[in-house]
Protein backbone atom coordinates (compact mmCIF):
# COMPACT_ATOMS: atom_id res chain seq x y z
CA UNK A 1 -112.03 -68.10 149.98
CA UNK A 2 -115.55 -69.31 150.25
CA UNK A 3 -118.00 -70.01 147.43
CA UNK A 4 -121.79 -70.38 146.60
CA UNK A 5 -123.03 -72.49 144.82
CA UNK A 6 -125.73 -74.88 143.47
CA UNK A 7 -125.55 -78.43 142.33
CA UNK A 8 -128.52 -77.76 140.04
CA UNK A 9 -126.47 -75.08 137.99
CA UNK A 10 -123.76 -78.23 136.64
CA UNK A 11 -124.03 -81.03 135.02
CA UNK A 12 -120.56 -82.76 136.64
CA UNK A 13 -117.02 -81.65 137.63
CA UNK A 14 -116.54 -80.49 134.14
CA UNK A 15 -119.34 -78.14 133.82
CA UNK A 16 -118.22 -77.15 136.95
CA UNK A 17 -114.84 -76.63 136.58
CA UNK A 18 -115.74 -74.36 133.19
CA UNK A 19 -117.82 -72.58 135.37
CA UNK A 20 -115.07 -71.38 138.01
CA UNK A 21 -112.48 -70.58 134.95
CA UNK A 22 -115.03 -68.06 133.50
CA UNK A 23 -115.98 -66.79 136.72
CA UNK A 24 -112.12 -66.27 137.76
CA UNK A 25 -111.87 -64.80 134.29
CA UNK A 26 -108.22 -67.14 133.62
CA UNK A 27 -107.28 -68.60 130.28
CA UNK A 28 -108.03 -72.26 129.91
CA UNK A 29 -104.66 -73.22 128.68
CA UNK A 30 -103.03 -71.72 131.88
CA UNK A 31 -105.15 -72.81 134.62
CA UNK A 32 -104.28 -71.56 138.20
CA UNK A 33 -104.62 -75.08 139.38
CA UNK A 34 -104.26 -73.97 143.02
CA UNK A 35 -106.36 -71.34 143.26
CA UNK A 36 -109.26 -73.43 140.90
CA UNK A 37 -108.61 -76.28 143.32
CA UNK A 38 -109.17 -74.80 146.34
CA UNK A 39 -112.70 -73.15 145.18
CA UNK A 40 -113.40 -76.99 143.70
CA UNK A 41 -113.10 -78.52 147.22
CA UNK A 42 -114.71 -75.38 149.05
CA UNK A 43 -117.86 -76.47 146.13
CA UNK A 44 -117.36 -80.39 147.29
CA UNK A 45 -117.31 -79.57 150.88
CA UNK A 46 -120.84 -77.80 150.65
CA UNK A 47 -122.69 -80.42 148.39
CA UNK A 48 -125.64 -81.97 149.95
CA UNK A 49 -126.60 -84.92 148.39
CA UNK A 50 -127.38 -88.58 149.55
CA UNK A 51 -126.46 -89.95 145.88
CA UNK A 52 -123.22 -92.09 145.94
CA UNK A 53 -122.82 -91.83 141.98
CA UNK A 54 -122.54 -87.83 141.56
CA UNK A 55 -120.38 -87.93 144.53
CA UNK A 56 -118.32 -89.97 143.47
CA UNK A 57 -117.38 -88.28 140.21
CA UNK A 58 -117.41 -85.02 141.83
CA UNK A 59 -114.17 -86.88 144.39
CA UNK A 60 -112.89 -88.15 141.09
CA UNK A 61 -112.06 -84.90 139.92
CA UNK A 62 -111.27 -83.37 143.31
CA UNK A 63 -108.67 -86.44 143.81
CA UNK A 64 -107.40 -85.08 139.98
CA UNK A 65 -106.86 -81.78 140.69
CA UNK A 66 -105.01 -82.38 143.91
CA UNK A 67 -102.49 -84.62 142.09
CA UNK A 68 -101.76 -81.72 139.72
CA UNK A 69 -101.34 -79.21 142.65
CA UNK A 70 -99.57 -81.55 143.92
CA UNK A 71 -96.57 -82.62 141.27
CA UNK A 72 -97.19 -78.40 139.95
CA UNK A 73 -95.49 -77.69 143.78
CA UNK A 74 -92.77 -80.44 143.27
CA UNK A 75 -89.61 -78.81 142.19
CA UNK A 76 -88.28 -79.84 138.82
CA UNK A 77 -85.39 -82.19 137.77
CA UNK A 78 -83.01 -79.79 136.42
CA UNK A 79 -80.66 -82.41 135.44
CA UNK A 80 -83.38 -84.21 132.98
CA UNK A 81 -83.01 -82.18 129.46
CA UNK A 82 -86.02 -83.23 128.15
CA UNK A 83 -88.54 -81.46 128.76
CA UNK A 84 -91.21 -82.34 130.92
CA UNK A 85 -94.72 -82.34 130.06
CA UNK A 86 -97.20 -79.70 132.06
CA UNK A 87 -99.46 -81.90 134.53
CA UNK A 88 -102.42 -79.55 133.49
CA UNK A 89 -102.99 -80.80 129.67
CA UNK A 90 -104.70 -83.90 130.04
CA UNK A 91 -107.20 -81.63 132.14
CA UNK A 92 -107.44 -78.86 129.77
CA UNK A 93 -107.79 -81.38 126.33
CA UNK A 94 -110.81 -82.69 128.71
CA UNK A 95 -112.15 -79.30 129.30
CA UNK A 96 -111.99 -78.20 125.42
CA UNK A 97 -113.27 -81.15 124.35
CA UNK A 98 -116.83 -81.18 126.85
CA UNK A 99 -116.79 -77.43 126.28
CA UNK A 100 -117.35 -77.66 122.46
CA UNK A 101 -120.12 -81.01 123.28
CA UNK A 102 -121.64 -78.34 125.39
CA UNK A 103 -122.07 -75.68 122.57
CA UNK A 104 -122.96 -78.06 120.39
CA UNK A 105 -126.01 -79.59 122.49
CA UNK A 106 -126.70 -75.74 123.23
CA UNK A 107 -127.07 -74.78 119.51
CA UNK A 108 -128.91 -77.97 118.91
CA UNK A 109 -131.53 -76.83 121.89
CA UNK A 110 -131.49 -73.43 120.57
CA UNK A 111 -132.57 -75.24 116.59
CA UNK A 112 -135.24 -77.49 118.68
CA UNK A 113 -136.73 -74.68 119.91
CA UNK A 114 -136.68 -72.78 116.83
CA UNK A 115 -138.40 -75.44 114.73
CA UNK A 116 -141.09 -75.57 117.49
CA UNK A 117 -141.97 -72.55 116.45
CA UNK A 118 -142.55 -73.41 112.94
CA UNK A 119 -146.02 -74.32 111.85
CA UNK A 120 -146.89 -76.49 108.27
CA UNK A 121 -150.21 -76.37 106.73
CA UNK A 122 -151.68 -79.28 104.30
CA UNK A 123 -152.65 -78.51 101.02
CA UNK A 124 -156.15 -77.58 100.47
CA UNK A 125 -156.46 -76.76 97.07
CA UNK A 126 -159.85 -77.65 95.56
CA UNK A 127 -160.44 -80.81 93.22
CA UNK A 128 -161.92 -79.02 90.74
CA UNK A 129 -158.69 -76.63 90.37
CA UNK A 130 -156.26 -79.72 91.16
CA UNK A 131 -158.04 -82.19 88.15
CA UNK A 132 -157.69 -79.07 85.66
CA UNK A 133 -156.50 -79.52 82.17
CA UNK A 134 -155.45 -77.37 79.70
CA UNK A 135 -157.32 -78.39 76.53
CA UNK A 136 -154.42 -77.54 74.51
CA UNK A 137 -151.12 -78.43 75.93
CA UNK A 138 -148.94 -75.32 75.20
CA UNK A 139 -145.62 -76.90 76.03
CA UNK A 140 -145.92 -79.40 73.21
CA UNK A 141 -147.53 -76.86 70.72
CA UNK A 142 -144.45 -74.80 71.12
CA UNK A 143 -141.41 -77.66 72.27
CA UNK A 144 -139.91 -77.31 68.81
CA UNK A 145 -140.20 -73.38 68.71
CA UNK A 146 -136.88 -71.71 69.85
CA UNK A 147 -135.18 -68.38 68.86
CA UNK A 148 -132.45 -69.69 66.74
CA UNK A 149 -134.78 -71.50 64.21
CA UNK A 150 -136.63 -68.32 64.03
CA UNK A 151 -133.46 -66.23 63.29
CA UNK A 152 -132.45 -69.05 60.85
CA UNK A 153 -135.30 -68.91 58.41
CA UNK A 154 -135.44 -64.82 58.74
CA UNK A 155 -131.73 -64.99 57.60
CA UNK A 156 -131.75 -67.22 54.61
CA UNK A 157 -134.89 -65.07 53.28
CA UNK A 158 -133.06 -61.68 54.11
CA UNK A 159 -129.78 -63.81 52.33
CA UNK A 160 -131.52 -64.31 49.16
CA UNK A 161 -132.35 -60.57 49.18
CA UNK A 162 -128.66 -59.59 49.58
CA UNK A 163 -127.66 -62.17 46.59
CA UNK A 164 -129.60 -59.74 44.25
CA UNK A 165 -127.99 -57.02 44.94
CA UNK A 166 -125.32 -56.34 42.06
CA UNK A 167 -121.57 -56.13 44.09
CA UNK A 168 -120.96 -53.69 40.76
CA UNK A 169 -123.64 -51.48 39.98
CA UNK A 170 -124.52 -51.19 43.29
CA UNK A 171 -121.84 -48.70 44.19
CA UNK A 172 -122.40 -46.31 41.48
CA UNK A 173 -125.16 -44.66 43.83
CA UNK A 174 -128.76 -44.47 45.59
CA UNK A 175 -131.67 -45.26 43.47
CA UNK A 176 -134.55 -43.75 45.47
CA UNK A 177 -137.25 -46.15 45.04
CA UNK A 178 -141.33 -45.19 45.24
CA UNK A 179 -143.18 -46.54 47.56
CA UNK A 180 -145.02 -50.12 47.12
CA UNK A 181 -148.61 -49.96 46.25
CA UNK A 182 -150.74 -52.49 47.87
CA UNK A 183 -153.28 -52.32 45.98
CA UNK A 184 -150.98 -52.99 43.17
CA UNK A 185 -149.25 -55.80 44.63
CA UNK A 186 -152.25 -57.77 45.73
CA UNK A 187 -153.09 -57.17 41.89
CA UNK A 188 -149.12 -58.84 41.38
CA UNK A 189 -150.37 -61.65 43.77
CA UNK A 190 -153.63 -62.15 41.98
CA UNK A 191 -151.56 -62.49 38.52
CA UNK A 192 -148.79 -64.92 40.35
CA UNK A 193 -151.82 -67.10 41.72
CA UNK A 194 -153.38 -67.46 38.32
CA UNK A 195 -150.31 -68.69 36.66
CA UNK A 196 -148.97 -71.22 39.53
CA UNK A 197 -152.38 -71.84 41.34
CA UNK A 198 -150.50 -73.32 44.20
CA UNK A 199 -147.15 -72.14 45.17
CA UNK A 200 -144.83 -71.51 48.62
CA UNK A 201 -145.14 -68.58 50.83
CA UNK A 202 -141.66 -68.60 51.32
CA UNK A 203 -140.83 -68.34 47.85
CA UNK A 204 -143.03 -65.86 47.55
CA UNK A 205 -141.40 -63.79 49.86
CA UNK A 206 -137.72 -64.75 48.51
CA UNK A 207 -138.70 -63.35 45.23
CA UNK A 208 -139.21 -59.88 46.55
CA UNK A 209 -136.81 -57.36 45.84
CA UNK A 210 -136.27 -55.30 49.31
CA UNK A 211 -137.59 -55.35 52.81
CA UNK A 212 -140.86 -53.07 51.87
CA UNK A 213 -141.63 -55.24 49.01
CA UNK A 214 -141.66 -58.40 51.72
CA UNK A 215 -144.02 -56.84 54.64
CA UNK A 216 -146.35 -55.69 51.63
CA UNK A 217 -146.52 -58.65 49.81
CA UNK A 218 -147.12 -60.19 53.60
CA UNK A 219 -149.78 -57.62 53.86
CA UNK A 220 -151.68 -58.39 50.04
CA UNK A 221 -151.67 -62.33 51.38
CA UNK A 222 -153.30 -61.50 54.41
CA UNK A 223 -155.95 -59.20 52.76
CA UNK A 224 -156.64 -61.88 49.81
CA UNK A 225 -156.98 -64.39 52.55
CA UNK A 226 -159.66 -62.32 54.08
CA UNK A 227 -161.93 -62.12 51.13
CA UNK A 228 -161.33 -65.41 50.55
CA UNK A 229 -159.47 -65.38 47.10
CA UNK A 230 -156.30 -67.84 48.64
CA UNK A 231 -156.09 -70.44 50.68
CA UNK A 232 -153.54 -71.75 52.71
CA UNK A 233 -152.01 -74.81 54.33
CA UNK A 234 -149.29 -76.51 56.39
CA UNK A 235 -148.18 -79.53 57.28
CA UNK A 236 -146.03 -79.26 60.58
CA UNK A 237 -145.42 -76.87 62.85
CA UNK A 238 -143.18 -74.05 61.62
CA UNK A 239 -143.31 -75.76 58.04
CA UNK A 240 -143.11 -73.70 54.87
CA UNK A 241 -146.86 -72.31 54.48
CA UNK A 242 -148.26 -73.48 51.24
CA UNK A 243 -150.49 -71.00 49.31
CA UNK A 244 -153.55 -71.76 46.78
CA UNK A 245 -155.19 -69.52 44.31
CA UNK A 246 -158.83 -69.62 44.59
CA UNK A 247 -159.61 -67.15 42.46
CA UNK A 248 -160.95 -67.44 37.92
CA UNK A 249 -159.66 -64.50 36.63
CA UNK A 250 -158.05 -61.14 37.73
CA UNK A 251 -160.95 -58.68 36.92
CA UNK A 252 -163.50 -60.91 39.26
CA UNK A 253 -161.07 -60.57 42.13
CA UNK A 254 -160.37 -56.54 41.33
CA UNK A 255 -164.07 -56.34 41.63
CA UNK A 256 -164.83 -58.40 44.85
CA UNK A 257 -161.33 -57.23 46.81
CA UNK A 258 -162.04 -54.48 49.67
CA UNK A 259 -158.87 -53.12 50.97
CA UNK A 260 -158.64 -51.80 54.71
């Protein structure tokens, strides 16, 4: 049985042998040796080459696979029990292991010229933009704010509220309240500020008696801070907010006060 082919196409004997198992189509681990062998030295017999050093390793293998045709066609010992080892798997552990080199070189190739296709440019962002600054550095302004000191301080004021509450009377029913006056309770505010002159925000607040009482006392604050009747102050970040009265008497702030 004659075959063509080149020397070009393999690398050595092994590449070569691979290359006549795939072609025959036969599992590694059961190589026909003589059939394999004879298309080997049919390859050997047509090389054309003047170099003594791929010849030579080319023989080396052709010498190899004519030993193991050779003990394959002795007939076994039946008398030895053990048994004996097939002549094959020194060839076939050689195969495997050049066969996995080979996919691994291929598959590093195949990366090589993957990356070649991969193109980096340099930064070119402008110095202006690069030398920017902030001038005020957000992440310290707000490193100590977090969610859970928020939630804190809204549940101790909302706890104070719920202290007030009578556990007895309480139950004996619904009270329907009216509505908070803001007028009147920046009025309330004005007559707090005149007695204290300088008192907490927070306390303020505490001394409320219901949500609506707390969002329009917020609102009075905000509204005698805008006519400038109070004036207000703290010390640290998310501090308690200290409040002073500005103001003579009630009746002068009644008469300057313009609600929204």
């Amino acid at each position: 049985m004659s075959i063509s082919v080149k020397l070009e196409a393999f690398e050595g004997p092994l590449d070569l042998l691979l290359h006549l198992i795939d072609k025959n189509k036969v599992n590694i681990h059961d190589i026909p040796i003589v059939e394999i062998t004879e298309q080997y030295m049919e390859y050997i017999r047509q090389m054309e080459t003047k170099n003594l050093d791929i010849m030579s390793e080319f023989l080396v293998m052709a010498a190899t696979l004519i030993k193991i045709k050779s003990q394959m066609l002795l007939p076994k010992d039946e008398t030895n029990e053990e048994e004996e080892q097939d002549p094959r798997q020194e060839l076939v552990e050689r195969l495997l292991e050049y066969k996995m080199y080979k996919y691994v070189s291929q598959d590093l190739k195949d990366r090589e010229l993957d990356a070649a296709k991969i193109l980096y440019k340099e930064s070119t962002i402008p110095k202006e933009i690069a030398d920017y600054k902030e001038e005020i550095d957000t992440s310290s302004l707000l490193s100590e704010l977090t969610l859970a000191k928020l939630h804190k301080i809204f549940e101790a004021v909302m706890k104070k509220q719920v202290d007030k509450i009578d556990p007895i009377r309480s139950k004996f029913g619904k009270i329907e309240k009216e509505e908070v006056n803001l007028s009147e309770k920046i009025q309330a505010i004005q007559r707090y500020g005149l007695l204290y002159k300088t008192f907490s925000f927070r306390g303020l607040l505490e001394a409320q008696s219901g949500k609506m009482d707390i969002i329009v006392t917020f609102l009075g604050v905000l509204e005698l801070i805008k006519v400038g009747q109070v004036e207000i102050a703290q010390n640290y970040l998310f501090d308690d907010i200290v409040i002073t009265f500005t103001g003579n008497d009630l009746w002068e702030l009644d008469e300057n006060l313009v609600l929204n």
